[in-house]
N, C-alpha and C. Protein backbone atom coordinates (compact mmCIF):
# COMPACT_ATOMS: atom_id res chain seq x y z
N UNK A 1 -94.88 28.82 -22.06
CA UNK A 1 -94.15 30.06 -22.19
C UNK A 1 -95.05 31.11 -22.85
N UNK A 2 -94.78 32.15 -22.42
CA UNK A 2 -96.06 32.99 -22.83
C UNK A 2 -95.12 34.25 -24.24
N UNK A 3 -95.60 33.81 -25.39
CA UNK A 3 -95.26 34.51 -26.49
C UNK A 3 -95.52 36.41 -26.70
N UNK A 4 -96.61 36.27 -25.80
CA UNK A 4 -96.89 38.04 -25.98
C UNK A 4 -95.53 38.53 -26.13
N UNK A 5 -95.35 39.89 -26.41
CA UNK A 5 -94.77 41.04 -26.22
C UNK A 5 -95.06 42.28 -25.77
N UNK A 6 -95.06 42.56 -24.27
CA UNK A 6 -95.14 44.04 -23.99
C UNK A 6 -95.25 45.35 -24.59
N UNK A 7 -95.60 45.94 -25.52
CA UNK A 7 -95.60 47.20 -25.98
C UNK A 7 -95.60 48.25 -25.06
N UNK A 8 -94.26 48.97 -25.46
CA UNK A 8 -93.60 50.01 -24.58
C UNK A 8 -94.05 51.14 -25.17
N UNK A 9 -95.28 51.72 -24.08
CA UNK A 9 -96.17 53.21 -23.93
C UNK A 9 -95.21 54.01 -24.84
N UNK A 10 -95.54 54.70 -25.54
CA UNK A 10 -94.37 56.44 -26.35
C UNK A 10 -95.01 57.29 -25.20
N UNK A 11 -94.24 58.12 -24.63
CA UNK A 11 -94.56 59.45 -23.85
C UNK A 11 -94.24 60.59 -24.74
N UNK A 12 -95.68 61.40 -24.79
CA UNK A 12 -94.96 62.70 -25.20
C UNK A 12 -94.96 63.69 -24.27
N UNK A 13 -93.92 64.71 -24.36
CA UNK A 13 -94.21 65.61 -22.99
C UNK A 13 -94.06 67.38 -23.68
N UNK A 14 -94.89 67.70 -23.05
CA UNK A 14 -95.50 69.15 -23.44
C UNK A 14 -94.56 70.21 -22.23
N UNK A 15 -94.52 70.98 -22.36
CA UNK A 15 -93.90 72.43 -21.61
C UNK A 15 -94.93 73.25 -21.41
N UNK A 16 -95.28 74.34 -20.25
CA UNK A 16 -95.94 75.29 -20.39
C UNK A 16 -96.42 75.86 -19.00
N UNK A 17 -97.04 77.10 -19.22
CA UNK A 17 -97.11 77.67 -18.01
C UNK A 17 -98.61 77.47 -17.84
N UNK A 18 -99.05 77.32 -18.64
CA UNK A 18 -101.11 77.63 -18.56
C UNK A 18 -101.63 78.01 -17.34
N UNK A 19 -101.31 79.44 -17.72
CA UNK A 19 -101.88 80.34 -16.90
C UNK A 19 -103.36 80.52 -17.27
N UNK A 20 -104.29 81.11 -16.77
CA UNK A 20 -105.84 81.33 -17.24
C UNK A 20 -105.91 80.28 -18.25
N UNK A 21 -106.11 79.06 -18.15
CA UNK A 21 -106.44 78.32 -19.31
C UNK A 21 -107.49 78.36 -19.83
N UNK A 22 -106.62 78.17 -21.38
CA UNK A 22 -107.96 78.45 -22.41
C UNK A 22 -108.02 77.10 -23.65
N UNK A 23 -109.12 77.91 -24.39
CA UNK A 23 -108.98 76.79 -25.91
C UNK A 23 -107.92 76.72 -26.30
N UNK A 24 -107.25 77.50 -26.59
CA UNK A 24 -105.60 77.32 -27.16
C UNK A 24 -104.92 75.87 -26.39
N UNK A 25 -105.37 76.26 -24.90
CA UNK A 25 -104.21 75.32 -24.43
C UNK A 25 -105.24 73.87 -24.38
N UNK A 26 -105.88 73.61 -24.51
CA UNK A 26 -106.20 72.44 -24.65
C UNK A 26 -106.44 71.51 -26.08
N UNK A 27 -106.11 72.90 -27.41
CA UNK A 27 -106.18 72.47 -28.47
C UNK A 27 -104.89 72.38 -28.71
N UNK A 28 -103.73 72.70 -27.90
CA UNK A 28 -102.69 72.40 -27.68
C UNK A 28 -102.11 70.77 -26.91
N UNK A 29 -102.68 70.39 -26.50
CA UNK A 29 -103.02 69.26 -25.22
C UNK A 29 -103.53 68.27 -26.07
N UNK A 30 -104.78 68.55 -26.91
CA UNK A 30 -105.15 67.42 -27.39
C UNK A 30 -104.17 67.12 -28.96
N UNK A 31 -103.88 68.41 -29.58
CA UNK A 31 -102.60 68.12 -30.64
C UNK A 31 -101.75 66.67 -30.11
N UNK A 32 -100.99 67.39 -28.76
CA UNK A 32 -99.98 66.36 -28.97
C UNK A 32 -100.16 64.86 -28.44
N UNK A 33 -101.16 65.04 -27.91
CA UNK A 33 -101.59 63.95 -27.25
C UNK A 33 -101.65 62.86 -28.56
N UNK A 34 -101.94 63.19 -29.58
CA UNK A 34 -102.17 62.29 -31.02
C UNK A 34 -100.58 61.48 -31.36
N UNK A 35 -99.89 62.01 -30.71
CA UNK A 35 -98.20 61.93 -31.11
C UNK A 35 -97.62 60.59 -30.12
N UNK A 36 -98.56 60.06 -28.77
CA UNK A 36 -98.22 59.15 -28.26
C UNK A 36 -99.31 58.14 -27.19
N UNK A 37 -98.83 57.53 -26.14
CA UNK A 37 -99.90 57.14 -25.29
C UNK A 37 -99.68 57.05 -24.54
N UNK A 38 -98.99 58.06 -23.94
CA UNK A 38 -99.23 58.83 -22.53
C UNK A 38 -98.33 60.59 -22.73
N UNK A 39 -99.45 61.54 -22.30
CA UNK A 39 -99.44 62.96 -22.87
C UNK A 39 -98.67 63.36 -21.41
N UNK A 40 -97.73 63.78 -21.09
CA UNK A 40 -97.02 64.21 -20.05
C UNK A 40 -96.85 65.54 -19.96
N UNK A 41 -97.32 66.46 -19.17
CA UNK A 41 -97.81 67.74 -18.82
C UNK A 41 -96.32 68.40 -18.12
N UNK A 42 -95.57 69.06 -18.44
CA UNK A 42 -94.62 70.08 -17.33
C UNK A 42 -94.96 71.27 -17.47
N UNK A 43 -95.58 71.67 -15.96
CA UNK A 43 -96.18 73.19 -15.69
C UNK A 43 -95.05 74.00 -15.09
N UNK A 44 -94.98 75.15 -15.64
CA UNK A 44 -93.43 75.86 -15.41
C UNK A 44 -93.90 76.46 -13.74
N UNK A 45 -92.68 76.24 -12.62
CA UNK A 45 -92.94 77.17 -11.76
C UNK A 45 -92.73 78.33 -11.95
N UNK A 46 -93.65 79.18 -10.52
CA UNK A 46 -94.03 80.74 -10.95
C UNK A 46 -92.42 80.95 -11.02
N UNK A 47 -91.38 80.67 -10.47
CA UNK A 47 -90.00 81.35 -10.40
C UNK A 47 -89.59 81.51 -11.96
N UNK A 48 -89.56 80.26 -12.65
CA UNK A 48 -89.15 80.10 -14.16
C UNK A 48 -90.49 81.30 -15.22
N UNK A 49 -92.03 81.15 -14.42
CA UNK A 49 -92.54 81.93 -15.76
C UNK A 49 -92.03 83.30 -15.37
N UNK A 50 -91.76 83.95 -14.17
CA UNK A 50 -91.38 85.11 -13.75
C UNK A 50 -90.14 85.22 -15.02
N UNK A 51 -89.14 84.64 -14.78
CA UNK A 51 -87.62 84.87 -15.35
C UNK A 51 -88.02 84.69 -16.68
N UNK A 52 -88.88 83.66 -17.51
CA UNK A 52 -89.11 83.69 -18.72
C UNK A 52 -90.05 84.78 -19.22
N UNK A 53 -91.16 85.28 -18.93
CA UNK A 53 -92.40 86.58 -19.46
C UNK A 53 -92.29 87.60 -18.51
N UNK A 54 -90.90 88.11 -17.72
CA UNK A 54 -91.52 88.98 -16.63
C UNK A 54 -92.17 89.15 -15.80
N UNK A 55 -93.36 88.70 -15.92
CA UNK A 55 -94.10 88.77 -14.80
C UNK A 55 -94.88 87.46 -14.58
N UNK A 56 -95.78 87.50 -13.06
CA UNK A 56 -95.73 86.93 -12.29
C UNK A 56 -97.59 85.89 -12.87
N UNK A 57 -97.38 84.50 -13.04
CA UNK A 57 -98.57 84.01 -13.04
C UNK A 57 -99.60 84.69 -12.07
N UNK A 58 -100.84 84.79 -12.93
CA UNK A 58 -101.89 84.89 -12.07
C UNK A 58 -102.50 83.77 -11.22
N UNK A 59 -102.15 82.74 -11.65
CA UNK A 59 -102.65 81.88 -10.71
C UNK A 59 -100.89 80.72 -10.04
N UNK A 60 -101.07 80.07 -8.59
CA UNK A 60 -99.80 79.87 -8.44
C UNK A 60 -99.33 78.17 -9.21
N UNK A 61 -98.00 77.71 -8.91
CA UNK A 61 -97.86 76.65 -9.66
C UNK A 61 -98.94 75.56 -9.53
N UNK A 62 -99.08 74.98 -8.01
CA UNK A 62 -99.95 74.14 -7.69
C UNK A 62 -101.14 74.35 -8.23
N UNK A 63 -102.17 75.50 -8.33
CA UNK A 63 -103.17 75.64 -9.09
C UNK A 63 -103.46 75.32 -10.15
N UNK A 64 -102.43 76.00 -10.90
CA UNK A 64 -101.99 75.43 -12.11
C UNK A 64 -102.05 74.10 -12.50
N UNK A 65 -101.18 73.35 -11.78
CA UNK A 65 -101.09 71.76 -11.74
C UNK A 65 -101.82 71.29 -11.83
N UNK A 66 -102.72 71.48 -11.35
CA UNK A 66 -103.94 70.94 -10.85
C UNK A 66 -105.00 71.22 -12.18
N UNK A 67 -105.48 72.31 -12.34
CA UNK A 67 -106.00 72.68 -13.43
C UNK A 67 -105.42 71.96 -14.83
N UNK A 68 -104.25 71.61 -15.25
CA UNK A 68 -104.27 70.91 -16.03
C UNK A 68 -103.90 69.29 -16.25
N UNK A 69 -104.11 68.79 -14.68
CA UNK A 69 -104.09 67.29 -14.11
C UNK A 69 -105.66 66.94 -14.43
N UNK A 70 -106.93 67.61 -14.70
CA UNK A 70 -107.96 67.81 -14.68
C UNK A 70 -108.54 68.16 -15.84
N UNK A 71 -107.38 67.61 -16.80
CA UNK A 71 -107.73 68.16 -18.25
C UNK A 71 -108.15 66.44 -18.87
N UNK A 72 -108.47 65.92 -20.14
CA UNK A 72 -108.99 64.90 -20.48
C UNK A 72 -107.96 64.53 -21.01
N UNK A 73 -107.36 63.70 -21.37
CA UNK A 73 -105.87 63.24 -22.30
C UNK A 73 -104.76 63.09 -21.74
N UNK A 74 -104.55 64.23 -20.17
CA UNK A 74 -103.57 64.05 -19.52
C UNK A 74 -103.10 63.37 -18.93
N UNK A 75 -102.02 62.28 -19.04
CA UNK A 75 -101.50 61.43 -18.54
C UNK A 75 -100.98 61.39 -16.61
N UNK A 76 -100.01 62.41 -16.94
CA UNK A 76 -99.43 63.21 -15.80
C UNK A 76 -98.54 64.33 -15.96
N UNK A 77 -98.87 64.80 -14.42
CA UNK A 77 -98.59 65.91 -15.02
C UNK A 77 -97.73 66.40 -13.61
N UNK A 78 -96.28 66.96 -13.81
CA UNK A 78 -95.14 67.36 -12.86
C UNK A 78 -94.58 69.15 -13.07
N UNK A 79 -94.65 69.63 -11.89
CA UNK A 79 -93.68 70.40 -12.24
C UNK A 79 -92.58 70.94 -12.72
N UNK A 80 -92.19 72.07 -13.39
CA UNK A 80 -91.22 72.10 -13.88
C UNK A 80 -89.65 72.13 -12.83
N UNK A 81 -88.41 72.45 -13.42
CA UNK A 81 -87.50 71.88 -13.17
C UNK A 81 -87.17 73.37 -11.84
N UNK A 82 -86.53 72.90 -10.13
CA UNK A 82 -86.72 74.94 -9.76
C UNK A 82 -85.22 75.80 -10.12
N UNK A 83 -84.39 74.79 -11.23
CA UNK A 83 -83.08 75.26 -11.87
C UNK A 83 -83.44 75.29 -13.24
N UNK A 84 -83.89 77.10 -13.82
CA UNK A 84 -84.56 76.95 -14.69
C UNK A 84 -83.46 76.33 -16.01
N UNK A 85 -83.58 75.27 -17.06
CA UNK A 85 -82.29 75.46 -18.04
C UNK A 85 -81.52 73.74 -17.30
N UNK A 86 -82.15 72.95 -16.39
CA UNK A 86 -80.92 72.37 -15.93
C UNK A 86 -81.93 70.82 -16.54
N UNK A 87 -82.99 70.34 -17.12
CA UNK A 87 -83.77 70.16 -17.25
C UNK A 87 -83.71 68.18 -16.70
N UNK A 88 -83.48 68.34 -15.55
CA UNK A 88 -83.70 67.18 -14.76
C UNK A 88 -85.19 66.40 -14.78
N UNK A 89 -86.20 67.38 -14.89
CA UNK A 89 -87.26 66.80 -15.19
C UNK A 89 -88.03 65.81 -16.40
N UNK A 90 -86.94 66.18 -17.35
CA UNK A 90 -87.08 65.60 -19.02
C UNK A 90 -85.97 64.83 -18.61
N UNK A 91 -85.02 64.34 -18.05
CA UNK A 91 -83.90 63.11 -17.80
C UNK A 91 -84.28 62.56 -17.56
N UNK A 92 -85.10 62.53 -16.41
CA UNK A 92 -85.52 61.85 -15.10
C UNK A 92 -87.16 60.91 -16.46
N UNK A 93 -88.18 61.58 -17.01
CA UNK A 93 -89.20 61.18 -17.51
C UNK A 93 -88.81 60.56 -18.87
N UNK A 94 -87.83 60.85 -19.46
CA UNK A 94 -87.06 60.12 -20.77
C UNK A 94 -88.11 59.83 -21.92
N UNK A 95 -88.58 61.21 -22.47
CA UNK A 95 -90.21 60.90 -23.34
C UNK A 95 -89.67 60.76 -25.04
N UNK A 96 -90.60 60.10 -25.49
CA UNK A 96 -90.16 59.64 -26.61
C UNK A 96 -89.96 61.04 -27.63
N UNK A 97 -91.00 61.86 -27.39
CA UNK A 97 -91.33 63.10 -27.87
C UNK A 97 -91.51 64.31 -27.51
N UNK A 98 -91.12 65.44 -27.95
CA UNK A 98 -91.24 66.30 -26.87
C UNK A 98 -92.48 67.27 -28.30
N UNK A 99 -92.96 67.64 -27.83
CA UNK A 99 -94.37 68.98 -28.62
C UNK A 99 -94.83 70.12 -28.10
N UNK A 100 -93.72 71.27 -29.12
CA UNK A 100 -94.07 73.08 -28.76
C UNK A 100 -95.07 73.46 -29.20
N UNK A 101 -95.55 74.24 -28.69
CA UNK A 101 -96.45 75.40 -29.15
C UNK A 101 -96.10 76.03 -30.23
N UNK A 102 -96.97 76.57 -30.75
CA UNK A 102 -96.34 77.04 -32.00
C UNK A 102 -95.55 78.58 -31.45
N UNK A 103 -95.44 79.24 -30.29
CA UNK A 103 -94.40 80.10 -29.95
C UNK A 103 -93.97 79.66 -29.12
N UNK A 104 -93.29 78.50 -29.00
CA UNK A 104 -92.21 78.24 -27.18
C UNK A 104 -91.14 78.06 -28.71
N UNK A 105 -90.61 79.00 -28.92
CA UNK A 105 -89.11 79.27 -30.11
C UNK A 105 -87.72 79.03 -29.14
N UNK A 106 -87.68 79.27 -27.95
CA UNK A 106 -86.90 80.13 -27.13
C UNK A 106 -86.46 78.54 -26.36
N UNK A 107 -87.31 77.96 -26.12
CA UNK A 107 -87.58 76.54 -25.27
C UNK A 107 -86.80 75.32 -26.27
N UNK A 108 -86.99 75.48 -27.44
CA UNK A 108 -86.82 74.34 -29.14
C UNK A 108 -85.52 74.82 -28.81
N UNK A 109 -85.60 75.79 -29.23
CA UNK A 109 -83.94 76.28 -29.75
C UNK A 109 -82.42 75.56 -28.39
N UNK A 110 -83.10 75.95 -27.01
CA UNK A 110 -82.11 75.56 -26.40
C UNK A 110 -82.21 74.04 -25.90
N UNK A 111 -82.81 73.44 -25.99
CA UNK A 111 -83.05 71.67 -26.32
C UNK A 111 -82.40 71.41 -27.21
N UNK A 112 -82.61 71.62 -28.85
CA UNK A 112 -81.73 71.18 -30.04
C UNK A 112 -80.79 71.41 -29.16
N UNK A 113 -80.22 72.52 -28.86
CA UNK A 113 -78.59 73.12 -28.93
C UNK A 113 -77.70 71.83 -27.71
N UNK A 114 -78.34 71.44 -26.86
CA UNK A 114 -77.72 70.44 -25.71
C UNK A 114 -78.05 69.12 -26.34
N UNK A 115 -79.04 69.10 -27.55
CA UNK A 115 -79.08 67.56 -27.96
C UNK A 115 -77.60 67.47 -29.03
N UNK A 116 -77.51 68.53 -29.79
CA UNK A 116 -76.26 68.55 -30.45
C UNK A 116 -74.83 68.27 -30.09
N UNK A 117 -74.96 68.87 -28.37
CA UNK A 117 -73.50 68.69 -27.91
C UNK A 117 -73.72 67.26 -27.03
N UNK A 118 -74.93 66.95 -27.46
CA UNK A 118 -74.65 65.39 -26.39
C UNK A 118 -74.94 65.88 -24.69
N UNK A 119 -75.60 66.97 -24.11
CA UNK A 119 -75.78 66.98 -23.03
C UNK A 119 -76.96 66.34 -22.47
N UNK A 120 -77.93 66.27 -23.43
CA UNK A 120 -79.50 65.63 -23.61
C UNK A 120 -79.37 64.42 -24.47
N UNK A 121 -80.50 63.26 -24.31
CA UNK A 121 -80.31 62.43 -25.54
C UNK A 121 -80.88 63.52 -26.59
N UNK A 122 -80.89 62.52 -27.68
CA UNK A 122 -81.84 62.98 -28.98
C UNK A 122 -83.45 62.85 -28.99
N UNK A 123 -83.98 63.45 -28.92
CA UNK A 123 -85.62 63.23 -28.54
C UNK A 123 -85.96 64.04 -29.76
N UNK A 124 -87.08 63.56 -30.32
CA UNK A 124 -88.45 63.76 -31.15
C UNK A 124 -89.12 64.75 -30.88
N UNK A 125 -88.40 65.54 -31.65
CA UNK A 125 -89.60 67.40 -31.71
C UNK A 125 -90.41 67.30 -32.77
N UNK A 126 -91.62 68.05 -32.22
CA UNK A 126 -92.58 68.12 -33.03
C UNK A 126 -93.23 69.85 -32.66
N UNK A 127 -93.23 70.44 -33.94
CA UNK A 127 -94.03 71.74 -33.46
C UNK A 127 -95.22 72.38 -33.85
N UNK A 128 -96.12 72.14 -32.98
CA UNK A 128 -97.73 72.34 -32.65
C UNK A 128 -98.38 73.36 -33.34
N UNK A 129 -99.64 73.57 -34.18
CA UNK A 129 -100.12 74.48 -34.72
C UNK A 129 -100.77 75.38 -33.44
N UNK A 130 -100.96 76.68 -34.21
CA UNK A 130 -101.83 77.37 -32.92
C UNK A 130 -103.34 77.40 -33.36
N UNK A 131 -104.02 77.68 -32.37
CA UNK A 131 -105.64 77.33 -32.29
C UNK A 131 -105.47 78.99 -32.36
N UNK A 132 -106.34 79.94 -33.26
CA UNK A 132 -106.41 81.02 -32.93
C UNK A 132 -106.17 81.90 -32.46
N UNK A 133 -104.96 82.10 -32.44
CA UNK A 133 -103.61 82.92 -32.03
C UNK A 133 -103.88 84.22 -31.50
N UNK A 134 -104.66 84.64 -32.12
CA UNK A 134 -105.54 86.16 -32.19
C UNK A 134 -106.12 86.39 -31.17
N UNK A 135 -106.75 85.37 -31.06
CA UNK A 135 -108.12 85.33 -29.88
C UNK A 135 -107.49 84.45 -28.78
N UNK A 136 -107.11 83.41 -28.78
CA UNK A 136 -106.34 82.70 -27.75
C UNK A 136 -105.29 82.23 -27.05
N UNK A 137 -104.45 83.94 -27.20
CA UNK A 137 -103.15 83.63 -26.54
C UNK A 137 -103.39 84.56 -24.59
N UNK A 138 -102.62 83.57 -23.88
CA UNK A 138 -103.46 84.03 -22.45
C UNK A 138 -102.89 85.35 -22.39
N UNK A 139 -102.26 86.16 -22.75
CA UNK A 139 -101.66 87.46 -22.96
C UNK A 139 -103.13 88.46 -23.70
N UNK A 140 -103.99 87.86 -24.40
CA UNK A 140 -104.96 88.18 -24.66
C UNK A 140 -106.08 87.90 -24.34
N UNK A 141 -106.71 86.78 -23.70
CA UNK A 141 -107.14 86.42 -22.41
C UNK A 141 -107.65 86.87 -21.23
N UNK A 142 -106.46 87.09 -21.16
CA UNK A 142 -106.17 88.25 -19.75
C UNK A 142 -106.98 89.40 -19.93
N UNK A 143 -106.27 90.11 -21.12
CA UNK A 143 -107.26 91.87 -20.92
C UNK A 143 -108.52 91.50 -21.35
N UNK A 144 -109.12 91.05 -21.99
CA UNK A 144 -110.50 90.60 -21.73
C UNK A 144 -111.82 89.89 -20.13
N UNK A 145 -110.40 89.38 -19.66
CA UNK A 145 -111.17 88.97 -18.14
C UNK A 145 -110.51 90.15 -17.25
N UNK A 146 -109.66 91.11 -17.90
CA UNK A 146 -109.57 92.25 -16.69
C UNK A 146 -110.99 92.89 -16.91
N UNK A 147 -111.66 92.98 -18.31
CA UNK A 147 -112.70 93.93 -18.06
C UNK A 147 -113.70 94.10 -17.77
């Protein structure tokens, strides 16, 4: 009879749009990656970053995907949910942990609020320092590679 015991992987799973990726987002990536052993990537589609920042990724979802399937630490990595708020994608992956950015406020807040009423289980938040906020938010990024 074989005595081992299986040890059951922790998933943590990250949110985000990473658009123009930068240091931020991979000093973001490798943060949470410390939190389990297997780092689970959800890249927001362009429909959801549209409705969440106004406007429209510069690069499209699949690109995206891809670009951060191609990152070092990343486990896997799925699109986000195309009912933004309905979050089938975090049911369906059931991660031990979930890890914000130090600004996804907007994202925390309405997770707690459905773990409270029992619409979500209870999952493990953790919230992420920022890597140089100043210099590496893709909102700042951006006007630098416009010029």
């Amino acid at each position: 009879m074989n005595n081992k015991i299986r040890k059951r992987r922790t998933k943590v799973l990250v949110f985000g749009t990473f658009d123009l990726l930068h240091k931020g987002h991979i000093y973001f990536l490798k943060q949470a990656r410390k939190f389990g052993d297997a780092l689970i990537a959800i890249v927001a589609r362009d429909s959801s970053a549209m409705d969440l920042k106004n406007r429209k990724p510069r690069h499209g979802e699949r690109a995206r995907l891809a670009a951060v399937r191609g990152i070092p630490g990343v486990s896997k990595t799925f699109l986000g949910d195309k009912i933004l708020g309905s979050y089938s994608v975090l049911k369906k992956l059931q991660p031990d942990t979930i890890c914000f950015g130090y600004d996804q406020y907007g994202l925390e807040t309405d997770l707690r609020a459905r773990m409270e009423t029992g619409e979500l289980p209870r999952i493990k938040i953790i919230r992420l320092k920022a890597y140089k906020p100043e210099k590496f938010k893709t909102s700042i990024v951006a006007k630098y590679r416009d010029q």
